[in-house]
N, C-alpha and C. Protein backbone atom coordinates (compact mmCIF):
# COMPACT_ATOMS: atom_id res chain seq x y z
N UNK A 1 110.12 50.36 -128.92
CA UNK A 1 110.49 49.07 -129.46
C UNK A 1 111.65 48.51 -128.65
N UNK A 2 111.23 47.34 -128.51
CA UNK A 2 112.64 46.18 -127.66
C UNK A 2 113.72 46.36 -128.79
N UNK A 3 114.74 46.78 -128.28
CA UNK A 3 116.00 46.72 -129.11
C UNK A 3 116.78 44.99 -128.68
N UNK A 4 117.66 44.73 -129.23
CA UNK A 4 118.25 43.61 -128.35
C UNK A 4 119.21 44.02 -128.28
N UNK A 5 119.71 45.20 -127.51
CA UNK A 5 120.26 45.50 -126.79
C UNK A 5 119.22 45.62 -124.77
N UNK A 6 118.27 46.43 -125.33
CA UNK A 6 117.54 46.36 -124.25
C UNK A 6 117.17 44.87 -123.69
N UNK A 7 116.74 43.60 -124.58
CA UNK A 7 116.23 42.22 -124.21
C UNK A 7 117.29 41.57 -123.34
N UNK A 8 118.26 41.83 -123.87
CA UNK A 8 119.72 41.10 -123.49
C UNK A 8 120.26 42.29 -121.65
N UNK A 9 119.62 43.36 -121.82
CA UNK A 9 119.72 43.98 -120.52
C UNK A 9 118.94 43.29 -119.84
N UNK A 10 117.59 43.37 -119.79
CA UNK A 10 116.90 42.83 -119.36
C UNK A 10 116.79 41.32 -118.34
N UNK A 11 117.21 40.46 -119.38
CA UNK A 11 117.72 39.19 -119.19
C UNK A 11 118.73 39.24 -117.90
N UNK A 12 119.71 39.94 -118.14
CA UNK A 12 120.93 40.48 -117.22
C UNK A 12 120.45 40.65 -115.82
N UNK A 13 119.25 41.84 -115.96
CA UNK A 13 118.69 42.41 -114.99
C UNK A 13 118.29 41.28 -114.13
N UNK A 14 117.27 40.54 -114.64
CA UNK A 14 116.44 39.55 -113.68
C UNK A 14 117.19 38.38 -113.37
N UNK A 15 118.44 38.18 -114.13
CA UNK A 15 119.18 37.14 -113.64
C UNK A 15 120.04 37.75 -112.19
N UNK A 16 120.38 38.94 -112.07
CA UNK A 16 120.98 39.71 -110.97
C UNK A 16 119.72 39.43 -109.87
N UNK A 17 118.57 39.91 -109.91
CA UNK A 17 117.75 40.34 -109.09
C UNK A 17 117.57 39.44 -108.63
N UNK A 18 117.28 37.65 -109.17
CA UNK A 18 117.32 36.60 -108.72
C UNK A 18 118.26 36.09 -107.78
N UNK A 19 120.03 36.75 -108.15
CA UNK A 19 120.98 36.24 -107.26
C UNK A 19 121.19 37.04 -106.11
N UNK A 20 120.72 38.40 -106.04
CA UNK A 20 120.60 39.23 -104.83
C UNK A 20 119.39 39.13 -104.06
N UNK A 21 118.70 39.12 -104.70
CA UNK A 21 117.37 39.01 -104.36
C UNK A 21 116.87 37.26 -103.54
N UNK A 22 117.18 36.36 -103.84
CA UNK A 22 116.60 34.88 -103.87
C UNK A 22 115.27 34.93 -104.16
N UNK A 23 115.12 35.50 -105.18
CA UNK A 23 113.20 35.47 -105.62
C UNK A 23 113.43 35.92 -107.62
N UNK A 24 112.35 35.46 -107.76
CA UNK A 24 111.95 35.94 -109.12
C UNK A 24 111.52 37.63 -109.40
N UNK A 25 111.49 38.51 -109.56
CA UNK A 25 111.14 39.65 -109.90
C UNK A 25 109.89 39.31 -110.61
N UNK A 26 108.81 40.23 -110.61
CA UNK A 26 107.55 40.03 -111.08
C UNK A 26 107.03 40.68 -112.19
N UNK A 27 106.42 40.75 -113.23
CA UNK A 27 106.03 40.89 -114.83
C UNK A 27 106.48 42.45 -114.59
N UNK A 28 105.70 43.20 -113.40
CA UNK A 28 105.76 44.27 -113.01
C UNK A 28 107.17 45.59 -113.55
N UNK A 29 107.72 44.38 -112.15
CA UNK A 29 109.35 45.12 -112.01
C UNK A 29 109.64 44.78 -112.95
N UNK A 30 109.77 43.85 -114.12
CA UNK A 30 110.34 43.53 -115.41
C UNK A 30 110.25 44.73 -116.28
N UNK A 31 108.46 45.10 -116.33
CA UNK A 31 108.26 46.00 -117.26
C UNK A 31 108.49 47.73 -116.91
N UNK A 32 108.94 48.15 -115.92
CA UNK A 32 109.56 49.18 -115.12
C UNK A 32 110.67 49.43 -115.48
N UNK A 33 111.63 48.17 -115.47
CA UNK A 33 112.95 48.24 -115.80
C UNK A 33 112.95 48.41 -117.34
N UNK A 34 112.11 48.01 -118.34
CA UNK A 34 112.22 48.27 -119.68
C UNK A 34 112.10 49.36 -120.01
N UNK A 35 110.66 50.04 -119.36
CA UNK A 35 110.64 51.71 -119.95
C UNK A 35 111.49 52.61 -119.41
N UNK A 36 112.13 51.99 -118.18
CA UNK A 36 113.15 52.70 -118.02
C UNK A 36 114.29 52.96 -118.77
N UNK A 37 114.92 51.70 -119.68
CA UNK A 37 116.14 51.72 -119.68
C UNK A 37 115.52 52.03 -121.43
N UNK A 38 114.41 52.34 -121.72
CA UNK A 38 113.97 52.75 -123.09
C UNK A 38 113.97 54.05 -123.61
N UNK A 39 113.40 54.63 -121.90
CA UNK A 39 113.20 56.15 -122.31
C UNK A 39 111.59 56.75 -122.56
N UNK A 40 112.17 57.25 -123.28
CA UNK A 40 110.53 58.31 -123.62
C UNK A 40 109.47 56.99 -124.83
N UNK A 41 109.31 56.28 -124.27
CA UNK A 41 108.68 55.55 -125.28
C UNK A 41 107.70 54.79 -124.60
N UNK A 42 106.72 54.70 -125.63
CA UNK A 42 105.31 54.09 -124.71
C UNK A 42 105.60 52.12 -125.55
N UNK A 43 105.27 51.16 -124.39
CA UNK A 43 105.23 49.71 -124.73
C UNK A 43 104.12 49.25 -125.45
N UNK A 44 103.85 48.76 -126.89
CA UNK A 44 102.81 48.16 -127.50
C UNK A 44 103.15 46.70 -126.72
N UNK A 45 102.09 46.34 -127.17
CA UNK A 45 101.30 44.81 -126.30
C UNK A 45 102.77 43.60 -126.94
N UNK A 46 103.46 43.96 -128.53
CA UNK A 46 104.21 42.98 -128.82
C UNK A 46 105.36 43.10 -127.95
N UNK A 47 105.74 44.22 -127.31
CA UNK A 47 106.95 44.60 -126.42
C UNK A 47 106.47 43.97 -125.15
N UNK A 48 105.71 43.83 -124.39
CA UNK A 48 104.88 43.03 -123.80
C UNK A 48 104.96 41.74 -123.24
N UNK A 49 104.74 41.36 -124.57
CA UNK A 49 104.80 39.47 -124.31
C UNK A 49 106.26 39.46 -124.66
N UNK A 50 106.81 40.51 -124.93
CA UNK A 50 108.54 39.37 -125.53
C UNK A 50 109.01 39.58 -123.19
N UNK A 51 109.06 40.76 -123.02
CA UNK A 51 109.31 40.89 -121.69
C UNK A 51 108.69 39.81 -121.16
N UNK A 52 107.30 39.90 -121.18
CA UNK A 52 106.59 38.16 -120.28
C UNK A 52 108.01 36.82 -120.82
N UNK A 53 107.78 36.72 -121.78
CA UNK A 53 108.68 35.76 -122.28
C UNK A 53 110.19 35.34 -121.82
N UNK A 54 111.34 37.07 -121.85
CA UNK A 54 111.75 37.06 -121.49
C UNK A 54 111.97 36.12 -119.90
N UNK A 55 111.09 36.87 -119.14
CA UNK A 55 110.96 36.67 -117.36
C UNK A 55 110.62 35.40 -117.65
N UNK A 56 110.10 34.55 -118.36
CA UNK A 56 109.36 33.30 -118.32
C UNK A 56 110.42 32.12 -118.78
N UNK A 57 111.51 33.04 -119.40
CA UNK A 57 112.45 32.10 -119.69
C UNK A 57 113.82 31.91 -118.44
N UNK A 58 113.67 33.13 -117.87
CA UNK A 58 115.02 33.54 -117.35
C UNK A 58 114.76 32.51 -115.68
N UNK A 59 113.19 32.87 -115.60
CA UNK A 59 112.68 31.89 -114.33
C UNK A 59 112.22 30.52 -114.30
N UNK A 60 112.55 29.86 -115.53
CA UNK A 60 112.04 28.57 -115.73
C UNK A 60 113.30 27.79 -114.93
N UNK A 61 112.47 26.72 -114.11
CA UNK A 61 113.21 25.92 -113.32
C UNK A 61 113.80 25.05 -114.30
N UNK A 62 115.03 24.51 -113.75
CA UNK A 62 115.79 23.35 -114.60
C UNK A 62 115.93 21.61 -114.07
């Protein structure tokens, strides 16, 4: 389960990767970095779309 502690890492994460990086990070690396920083835990489909979401918010142009 997404804690929001983990969402709010997350967020963190891809906003970094964007400023080191000059690119968006991809659904991929998003969801890598979650089970990572989760642990021993397997992602249901609702953990899923909040990460899509997440990345979808963090990369929306302004």
């Amino acid at each position: 389960m997404l804690t929001t502690k983990v969402t709010y890492a997350l967020a963190d994460w891809i906003r970094d990767w964007q400023k080191y990086r000059n690119a968006d990070p991809s659904l991929d690396d998003c969801i890598k970095f979650a089970e990572w920083k989760i642990g021993n835990y397997k992602l249901k489909d609702s953990d899923l779309m909040l990460i899509e979401s997440i990345l979808l918010y963090e990369t929306e142009k302004s």
